[in-house]
PDB file of N, CA and C in Angstrom:
ATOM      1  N   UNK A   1       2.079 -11.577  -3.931  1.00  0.00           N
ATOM      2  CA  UNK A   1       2.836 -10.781  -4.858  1.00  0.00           C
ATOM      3  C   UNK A   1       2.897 -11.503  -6.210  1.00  0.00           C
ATOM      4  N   UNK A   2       2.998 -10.796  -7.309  1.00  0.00           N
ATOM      5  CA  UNK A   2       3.272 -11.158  -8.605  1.00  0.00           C
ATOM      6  C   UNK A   2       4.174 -12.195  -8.649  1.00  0.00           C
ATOM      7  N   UNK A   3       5.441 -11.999  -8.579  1.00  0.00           N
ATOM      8  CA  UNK A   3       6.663 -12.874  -8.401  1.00  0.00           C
ATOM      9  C   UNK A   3       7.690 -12.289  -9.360  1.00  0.00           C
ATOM     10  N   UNK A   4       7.409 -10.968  -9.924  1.00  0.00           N
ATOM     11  CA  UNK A   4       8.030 -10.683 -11.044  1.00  0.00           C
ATOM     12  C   UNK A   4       9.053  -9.335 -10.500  1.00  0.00           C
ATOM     13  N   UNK A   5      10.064  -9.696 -10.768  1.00  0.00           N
ATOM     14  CA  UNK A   5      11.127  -8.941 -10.271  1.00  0.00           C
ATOM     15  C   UNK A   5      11.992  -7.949 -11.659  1.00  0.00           C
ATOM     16  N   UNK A   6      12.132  -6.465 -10.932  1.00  0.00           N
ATOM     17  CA  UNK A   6      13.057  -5.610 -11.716  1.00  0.00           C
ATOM     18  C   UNK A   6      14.662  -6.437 -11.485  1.00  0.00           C
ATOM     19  N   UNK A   7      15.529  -6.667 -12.530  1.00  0.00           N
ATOM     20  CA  UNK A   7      16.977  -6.862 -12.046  1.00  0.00           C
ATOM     21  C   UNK A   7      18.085  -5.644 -12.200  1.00  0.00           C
ATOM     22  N   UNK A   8      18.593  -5.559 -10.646  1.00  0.00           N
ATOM     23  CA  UNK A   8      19.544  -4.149 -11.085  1.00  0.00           C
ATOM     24  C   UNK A   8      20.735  -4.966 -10.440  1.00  0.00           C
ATOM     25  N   UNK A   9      21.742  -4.388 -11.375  1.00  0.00           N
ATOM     26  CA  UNK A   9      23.057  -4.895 -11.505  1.00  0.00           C
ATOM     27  C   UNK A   9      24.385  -4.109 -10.521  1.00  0.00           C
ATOM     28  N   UNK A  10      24.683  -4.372  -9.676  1.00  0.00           N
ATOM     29  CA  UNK A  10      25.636  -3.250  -9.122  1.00  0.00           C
ATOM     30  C   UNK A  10      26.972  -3.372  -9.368  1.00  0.00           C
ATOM     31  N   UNK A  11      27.360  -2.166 -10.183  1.00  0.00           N
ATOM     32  CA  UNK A  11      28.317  -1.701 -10.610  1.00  0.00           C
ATOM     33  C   UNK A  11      29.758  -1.461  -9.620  1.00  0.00           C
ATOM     34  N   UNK A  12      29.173  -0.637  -8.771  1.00  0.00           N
ATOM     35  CA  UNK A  12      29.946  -0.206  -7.763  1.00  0.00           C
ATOM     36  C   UNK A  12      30.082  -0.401  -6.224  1.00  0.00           C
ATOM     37  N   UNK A  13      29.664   0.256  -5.359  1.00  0.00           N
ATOM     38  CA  UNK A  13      29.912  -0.334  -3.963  1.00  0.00           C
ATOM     39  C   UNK A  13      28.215  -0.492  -3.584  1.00  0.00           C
ATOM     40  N   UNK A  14      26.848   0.233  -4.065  1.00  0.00           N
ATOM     41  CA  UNK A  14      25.974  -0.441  -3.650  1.00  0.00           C
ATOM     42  C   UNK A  14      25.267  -0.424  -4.628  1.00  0.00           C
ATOM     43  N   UNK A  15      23.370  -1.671  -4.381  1.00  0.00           N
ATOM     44  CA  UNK A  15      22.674  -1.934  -5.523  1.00  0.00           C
ATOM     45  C   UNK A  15      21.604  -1.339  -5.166  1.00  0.00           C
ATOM     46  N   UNK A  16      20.530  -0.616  -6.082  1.00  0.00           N
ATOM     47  CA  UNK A  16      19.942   0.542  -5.686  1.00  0.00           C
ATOM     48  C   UNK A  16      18.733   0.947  -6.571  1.00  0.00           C
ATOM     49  N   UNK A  17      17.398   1.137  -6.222  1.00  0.00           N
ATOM     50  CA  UNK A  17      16.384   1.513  -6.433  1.00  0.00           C
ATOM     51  C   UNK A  17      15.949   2.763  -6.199  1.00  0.00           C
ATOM     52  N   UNK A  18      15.568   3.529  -7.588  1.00  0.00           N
ATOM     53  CA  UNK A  18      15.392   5.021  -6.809  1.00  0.00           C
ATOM     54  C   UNK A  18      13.595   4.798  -7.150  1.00  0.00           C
ATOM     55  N   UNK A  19      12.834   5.354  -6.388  1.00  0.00           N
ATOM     56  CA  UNK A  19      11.683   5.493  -6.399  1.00  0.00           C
ATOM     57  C   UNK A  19      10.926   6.966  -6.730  1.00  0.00           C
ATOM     58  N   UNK A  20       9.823   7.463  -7.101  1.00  0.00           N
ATOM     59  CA  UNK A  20       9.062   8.745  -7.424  1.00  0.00           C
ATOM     60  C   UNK A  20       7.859   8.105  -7.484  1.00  0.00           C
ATOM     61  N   UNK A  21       6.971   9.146  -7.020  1.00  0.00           N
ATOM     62  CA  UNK A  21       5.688   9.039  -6.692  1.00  0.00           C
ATOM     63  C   UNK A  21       5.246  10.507  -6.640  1.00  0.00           C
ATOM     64  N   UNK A  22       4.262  10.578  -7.337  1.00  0.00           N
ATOM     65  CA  UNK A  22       3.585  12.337  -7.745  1.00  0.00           C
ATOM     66  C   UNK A  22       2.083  12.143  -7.087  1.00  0.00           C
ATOM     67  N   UNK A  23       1.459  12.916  -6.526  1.00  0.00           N
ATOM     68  CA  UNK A  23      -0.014  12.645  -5.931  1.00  0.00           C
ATOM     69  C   UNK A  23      -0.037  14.613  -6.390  1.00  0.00           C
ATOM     70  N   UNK A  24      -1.135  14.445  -5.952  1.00  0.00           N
ATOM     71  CA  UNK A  24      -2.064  16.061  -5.804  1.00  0.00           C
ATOM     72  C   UNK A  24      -1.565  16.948  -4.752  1.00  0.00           C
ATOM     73  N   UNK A  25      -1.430  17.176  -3.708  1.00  0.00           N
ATOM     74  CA  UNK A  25      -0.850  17.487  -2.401  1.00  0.00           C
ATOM     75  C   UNK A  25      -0.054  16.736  -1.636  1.00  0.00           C
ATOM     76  N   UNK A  26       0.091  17.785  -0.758  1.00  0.00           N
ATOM     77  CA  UNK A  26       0.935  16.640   0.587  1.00  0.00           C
ATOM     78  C   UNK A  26       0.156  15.693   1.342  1.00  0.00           C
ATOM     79  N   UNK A  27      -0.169  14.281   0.815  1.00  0.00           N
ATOM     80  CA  UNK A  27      -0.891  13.827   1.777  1.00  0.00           C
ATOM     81  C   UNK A  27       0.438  12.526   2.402  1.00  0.00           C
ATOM     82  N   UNK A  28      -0.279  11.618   3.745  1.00  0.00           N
ATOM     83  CA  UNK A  28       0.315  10.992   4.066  1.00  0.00           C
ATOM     84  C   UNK A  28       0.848   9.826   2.976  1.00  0.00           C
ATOM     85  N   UNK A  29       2.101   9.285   3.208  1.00  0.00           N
ATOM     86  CA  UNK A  29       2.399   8.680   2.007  1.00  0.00           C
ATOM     87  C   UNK A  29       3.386   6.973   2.413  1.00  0.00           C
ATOM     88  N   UNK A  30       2.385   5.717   2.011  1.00  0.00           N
ATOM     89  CA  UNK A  30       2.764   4.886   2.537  1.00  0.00           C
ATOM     90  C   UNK A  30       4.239   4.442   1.135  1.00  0.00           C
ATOM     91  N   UNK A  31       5.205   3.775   1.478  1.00  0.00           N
ATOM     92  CA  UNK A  31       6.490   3.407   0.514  1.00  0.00           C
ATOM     93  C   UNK A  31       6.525   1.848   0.734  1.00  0.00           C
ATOM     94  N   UNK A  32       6.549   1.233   0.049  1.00  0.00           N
ATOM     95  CA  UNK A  32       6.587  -0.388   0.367  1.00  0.00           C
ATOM     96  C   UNK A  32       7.368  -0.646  -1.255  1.00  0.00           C
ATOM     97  N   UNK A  33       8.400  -1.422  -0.688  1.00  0.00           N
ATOM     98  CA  UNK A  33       9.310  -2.642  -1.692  1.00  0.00           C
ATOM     99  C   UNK A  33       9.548  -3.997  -1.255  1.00  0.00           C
ATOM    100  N   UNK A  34       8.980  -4.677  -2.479  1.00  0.00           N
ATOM    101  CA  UNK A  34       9.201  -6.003  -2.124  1.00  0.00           C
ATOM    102  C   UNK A  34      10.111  -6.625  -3.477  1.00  0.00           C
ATOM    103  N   UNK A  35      10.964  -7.117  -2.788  1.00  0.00           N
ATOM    104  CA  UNK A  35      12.130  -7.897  -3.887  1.00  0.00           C
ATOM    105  C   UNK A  35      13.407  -8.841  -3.119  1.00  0.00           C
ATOM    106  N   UNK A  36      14.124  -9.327  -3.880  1.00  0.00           N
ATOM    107  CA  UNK A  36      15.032 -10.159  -3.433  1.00  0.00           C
ATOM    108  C   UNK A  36      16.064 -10.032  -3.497  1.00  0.00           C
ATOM    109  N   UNK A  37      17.612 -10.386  -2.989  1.00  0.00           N
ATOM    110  CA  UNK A  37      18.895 -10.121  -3.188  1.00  0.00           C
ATOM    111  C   UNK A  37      19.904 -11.180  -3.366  1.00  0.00           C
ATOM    112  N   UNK A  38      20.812 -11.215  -4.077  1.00  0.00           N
ATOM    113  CA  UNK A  38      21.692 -12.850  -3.576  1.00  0.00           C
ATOM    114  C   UNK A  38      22.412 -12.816  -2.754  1.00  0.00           C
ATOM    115  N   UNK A  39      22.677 -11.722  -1.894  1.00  0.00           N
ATOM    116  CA  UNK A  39      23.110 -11.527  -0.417  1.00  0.00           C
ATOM    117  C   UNK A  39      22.217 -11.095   0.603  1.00  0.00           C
ATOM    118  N   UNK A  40      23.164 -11.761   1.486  1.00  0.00           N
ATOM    119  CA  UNK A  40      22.263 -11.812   2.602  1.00  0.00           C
ATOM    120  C   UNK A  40      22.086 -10.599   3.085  1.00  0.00           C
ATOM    121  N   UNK A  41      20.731 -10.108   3.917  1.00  0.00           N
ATOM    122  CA  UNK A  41      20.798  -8.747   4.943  1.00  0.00           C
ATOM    123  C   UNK A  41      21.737  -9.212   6.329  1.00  0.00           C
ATOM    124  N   UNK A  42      21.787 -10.540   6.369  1.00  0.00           N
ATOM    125  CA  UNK A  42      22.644 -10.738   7.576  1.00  0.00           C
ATOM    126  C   UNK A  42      23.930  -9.600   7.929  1.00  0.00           C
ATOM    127  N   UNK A  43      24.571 -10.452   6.836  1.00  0.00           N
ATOM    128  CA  UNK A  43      26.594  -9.481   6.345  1.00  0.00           C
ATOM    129  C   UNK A  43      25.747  -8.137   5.622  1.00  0.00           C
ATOM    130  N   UNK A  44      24.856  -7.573   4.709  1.00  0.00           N
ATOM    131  CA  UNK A  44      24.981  -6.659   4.291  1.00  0.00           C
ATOM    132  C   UNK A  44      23.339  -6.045   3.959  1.00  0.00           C
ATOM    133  N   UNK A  45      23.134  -5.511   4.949  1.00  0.00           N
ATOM    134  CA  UNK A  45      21.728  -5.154   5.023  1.00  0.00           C
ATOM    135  C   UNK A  45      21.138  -4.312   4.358  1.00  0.00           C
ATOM    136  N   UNK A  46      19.728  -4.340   3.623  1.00  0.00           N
ATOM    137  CA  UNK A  46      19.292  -3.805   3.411  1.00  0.00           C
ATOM    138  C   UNK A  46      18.410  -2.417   3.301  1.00  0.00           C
ATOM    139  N   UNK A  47      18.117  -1.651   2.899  1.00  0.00           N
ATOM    140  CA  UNK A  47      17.245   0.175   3.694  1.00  0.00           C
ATOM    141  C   UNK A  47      16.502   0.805   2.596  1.00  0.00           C
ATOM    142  N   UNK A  48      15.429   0.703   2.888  1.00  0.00           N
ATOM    143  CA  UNK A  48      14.740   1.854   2.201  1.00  0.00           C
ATOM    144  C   UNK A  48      14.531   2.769   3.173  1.00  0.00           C
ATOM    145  N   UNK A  49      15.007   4.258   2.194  1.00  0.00           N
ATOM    146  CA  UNK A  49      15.015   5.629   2.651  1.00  0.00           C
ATOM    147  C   UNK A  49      14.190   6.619   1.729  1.00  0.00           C
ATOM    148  N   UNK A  50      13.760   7.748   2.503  1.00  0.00           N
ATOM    149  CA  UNK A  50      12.730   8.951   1.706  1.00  0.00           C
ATOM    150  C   UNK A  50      14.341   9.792   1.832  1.00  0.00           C
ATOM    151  N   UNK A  51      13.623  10.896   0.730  1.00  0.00           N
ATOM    152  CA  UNK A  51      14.775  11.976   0.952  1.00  0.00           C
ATOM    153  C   UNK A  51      14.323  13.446   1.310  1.00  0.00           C
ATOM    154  N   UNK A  52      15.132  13.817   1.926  1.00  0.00           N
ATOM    155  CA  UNK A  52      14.418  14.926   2.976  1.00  0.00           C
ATOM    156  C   UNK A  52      14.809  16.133   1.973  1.00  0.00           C
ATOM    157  N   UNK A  53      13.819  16.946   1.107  1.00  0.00           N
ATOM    158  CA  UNK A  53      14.811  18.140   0.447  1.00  0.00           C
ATOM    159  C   UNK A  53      14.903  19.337   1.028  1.00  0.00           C
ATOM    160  N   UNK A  54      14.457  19.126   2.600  1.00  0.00           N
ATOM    161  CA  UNK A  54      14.999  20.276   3.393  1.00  0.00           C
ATOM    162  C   UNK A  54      16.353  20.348   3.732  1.00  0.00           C
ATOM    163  N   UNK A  55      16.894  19.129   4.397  1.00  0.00           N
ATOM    164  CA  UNK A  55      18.249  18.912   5.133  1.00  0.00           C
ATOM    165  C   UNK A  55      19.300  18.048   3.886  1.00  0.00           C
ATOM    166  N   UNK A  56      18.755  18.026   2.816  1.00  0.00           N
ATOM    167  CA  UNK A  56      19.542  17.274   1.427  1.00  0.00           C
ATOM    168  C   UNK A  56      19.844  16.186   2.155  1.00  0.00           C
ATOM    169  N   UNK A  57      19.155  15.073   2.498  1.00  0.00           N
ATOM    170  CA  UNK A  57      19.835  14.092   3.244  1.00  0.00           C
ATOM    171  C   UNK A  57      18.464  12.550   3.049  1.00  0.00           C
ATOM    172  N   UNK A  58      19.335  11.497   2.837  1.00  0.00           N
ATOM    173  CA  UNK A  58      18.299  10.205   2.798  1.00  0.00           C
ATOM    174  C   UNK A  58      17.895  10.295   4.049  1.00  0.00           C
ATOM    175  N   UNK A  59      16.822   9.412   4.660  1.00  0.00           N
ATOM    176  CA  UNK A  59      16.614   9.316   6.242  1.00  0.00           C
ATOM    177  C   UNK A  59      16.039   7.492   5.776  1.00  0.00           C
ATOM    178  N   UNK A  60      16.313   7.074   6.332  1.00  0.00           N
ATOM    179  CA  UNK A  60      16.105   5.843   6.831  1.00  0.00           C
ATOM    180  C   UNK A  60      14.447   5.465   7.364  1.00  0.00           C
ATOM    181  N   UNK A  61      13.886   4.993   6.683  1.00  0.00           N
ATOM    182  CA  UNK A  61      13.096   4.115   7.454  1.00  0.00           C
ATOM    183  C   UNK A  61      12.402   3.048   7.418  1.00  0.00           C
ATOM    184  N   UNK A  62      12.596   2.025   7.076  1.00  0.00           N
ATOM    185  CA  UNK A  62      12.809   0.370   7.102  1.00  0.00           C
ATOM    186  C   UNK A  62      14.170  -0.429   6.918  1.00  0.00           C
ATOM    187  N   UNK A  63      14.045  -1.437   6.941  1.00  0.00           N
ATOM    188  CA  UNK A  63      15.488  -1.979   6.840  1.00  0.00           C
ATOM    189  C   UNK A  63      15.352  -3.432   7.560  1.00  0.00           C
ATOM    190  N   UNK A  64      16.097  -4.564   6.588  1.00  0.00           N
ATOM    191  CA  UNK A  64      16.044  -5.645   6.989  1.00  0.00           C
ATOM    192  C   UNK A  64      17.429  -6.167   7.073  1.00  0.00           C
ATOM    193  N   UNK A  65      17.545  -6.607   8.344  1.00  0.00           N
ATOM    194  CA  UNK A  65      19.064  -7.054   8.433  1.00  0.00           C
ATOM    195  C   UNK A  65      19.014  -9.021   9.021  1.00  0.00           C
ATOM    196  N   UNK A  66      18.113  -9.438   8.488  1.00  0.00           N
ATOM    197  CA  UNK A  66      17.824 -10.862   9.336  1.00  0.00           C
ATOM    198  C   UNK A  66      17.437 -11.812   7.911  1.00  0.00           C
ATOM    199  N   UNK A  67      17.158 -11.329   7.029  1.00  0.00           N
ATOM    200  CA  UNK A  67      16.814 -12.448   5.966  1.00  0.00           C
ATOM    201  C   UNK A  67      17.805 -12.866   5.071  1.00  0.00           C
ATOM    202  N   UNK A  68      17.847 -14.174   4.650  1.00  0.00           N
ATOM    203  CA  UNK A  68      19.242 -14.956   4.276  1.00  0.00           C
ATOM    204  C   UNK A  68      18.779 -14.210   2.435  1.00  0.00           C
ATOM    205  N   UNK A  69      19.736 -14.667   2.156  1.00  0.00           N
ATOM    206  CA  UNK A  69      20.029 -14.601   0.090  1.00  0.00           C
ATOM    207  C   UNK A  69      18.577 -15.493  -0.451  1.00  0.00           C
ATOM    208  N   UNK A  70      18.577 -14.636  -1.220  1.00  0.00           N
ATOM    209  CA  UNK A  70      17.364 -15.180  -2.321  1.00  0.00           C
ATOM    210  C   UNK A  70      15.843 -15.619  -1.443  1.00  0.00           C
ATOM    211  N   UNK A  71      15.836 -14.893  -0.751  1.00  0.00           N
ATOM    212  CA  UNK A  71      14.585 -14.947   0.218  1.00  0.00           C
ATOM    213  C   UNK A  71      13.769 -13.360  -0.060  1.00  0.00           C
ATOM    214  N   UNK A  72      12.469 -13.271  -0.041  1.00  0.00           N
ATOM    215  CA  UNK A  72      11.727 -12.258  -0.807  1.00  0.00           C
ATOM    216  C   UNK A  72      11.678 -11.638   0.433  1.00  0.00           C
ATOM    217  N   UNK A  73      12.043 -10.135   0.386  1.00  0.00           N
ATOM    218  CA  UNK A  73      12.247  -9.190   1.434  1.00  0.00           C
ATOM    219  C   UNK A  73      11.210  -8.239   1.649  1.00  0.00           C
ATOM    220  N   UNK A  74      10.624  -7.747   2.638  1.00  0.00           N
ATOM    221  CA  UNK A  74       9.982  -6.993   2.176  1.00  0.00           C
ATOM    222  C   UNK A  74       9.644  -5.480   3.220  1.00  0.00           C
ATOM    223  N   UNK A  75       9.689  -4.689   2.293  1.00  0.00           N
ATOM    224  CA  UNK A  75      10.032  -3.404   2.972  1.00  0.00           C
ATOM    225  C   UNK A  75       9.189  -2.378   3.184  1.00  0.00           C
ATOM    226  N   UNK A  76       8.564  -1.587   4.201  1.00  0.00           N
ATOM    227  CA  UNK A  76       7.234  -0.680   4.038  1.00  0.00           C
ATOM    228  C   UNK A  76       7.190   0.528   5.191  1.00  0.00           C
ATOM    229  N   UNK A  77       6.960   1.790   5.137  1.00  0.00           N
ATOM    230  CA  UNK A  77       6.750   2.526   6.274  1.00  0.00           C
ATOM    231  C   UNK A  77       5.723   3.282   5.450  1.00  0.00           C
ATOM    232  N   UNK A  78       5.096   4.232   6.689  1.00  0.00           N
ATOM    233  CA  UNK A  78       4.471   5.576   6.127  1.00  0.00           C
ATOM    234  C   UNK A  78       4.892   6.469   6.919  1.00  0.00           C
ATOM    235  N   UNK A  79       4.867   7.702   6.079  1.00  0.00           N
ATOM    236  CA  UNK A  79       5.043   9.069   6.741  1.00  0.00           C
ATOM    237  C   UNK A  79       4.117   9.964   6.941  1.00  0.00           C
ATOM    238  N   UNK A  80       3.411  10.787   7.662  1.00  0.00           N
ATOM    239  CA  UNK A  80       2.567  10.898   8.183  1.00  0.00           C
ATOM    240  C   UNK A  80       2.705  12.464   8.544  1.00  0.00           C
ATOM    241  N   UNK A  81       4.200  12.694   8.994  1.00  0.00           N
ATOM    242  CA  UNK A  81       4.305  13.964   9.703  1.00  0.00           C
ATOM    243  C   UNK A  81       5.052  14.909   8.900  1.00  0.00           C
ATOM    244  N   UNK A  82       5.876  16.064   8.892  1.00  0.00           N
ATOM    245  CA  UNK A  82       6.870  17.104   8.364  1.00  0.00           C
ATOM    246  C   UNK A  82       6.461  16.698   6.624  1.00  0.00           C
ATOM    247  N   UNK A  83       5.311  16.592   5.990  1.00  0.00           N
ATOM    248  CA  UNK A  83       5.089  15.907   4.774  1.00  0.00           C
ATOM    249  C   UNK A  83       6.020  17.339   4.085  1.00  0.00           C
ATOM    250  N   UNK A  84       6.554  18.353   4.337  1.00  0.00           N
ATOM    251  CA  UNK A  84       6.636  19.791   3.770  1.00  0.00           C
ATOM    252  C   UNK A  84       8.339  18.876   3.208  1.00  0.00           C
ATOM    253  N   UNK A  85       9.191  18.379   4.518  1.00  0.00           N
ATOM    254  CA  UNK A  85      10.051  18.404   3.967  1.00  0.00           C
ATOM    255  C   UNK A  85      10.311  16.979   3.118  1.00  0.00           C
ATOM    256  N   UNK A  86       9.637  16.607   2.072  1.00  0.00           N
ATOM    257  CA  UNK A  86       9.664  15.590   1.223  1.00  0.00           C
ATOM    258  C   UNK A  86       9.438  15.736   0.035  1.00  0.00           C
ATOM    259  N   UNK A  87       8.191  16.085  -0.244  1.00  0.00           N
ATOM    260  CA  UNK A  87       7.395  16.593  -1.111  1.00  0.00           C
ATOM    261  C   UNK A  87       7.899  18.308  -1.806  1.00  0.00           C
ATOM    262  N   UNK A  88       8.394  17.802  -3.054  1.00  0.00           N
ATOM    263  CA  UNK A  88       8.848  19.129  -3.938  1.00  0.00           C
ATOM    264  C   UNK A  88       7.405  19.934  -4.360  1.00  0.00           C
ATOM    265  N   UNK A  89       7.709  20.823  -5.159  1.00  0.00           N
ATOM    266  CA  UNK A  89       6.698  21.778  -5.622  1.00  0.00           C
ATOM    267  C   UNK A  89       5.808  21.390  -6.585  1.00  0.00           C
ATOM    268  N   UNK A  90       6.214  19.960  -7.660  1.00  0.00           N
ATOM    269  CA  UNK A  90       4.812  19.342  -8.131  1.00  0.00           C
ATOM    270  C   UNK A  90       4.748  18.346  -7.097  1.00  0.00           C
ATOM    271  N   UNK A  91       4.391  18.063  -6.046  1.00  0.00           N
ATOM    272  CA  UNK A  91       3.835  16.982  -4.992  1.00  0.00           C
ATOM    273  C   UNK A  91       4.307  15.735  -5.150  1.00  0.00           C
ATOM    274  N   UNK A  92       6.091  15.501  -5.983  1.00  0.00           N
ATOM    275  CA  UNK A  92       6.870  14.169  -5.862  1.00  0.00           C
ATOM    276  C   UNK A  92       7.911  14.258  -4.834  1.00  0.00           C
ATOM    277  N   UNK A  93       7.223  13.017  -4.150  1.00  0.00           N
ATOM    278  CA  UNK A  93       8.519  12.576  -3.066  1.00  0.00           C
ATOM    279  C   UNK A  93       9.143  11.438  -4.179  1.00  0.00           C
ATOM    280  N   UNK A  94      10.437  10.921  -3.262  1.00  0.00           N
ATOM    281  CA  UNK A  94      11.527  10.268  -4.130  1.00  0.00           C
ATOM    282  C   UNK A  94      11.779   9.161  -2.661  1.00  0.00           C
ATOM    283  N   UNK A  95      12.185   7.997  -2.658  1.00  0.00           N
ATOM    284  CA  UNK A  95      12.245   6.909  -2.228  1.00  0.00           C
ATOM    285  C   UNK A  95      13.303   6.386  -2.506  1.00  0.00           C
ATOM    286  N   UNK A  96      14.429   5.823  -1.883  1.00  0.00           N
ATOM    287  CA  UNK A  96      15.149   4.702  -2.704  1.00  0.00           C
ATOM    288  C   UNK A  96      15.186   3.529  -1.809  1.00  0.00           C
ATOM    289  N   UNK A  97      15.578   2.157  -2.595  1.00  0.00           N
ATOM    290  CA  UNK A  97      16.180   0.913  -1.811  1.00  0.00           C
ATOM    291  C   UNK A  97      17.341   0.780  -1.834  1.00  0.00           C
ATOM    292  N   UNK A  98      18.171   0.131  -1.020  1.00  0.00           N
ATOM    293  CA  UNK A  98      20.098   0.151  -1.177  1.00  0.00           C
ATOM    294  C   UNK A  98      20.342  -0.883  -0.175  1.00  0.00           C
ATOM    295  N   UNK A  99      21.306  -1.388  -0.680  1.00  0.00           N
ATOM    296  CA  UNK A  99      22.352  -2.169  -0.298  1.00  0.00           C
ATOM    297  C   UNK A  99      23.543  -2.761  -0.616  1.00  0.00           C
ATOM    298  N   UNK A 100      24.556  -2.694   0.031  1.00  0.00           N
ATOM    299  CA  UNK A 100      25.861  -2.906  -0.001  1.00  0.00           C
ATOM    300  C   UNK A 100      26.020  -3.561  -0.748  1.00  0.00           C
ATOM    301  N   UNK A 101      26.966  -3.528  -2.195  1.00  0.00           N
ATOM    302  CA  UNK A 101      27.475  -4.534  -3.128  1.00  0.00           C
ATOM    303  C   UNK A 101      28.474  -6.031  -2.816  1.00  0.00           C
ATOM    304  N   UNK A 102      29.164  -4.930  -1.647  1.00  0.00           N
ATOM    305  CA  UNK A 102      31.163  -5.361  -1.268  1.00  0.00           C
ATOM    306  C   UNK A 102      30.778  -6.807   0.002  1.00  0.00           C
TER     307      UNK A 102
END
């Protein structure tokens, strides 16, 4: 990896990455984040989620709950199946990363 990190500041109860990605169609679609936190996933774990704009709802799928503070995390799934309910009408799905501020 580069080594070069976005810094987001959390304001409120969590710290948070929203993601977009536009392709041509619905094809399968791999999501990978790699970055660091000064808390641990131990006490306050980490998740990247797609968002479903059928059921208006994040869904979960990665998540690290074992790596200490300031250790480079790293996060990845693909989706493969129901591509209908992700993908809006110009062909962007939306992604985010999150974790607990408190």
């Amino acid at each position: 990896m580069n080594q070069i990190y976005v810094t987001t500041t959390s304001i409120g109860q969590y710290a948070m990455v929203l993601m977009k990605n536009q392709t041509t169609s619905q094809v399968p679609v791999t999501i990978s984040w790699v970055g660091k936190s000064n808390r641990s996933c131990v006490t306050s774990p980490i998740f990247l989620q797609i968002w479903n704009r059928i059921t208006l709802t994040w869904e979960d799928l990665d998540s690290d709950t074992t790596t200490p503070a300031g250790v480079e995390v790293v996060l990845s799934a693909t989706k493969v199946s129901n591509l209908g309910n992700y993908y809006d009408g110009s062909f962007i799905i939306a992604a985010r990363v999150y974790q607990q501020a408190l």
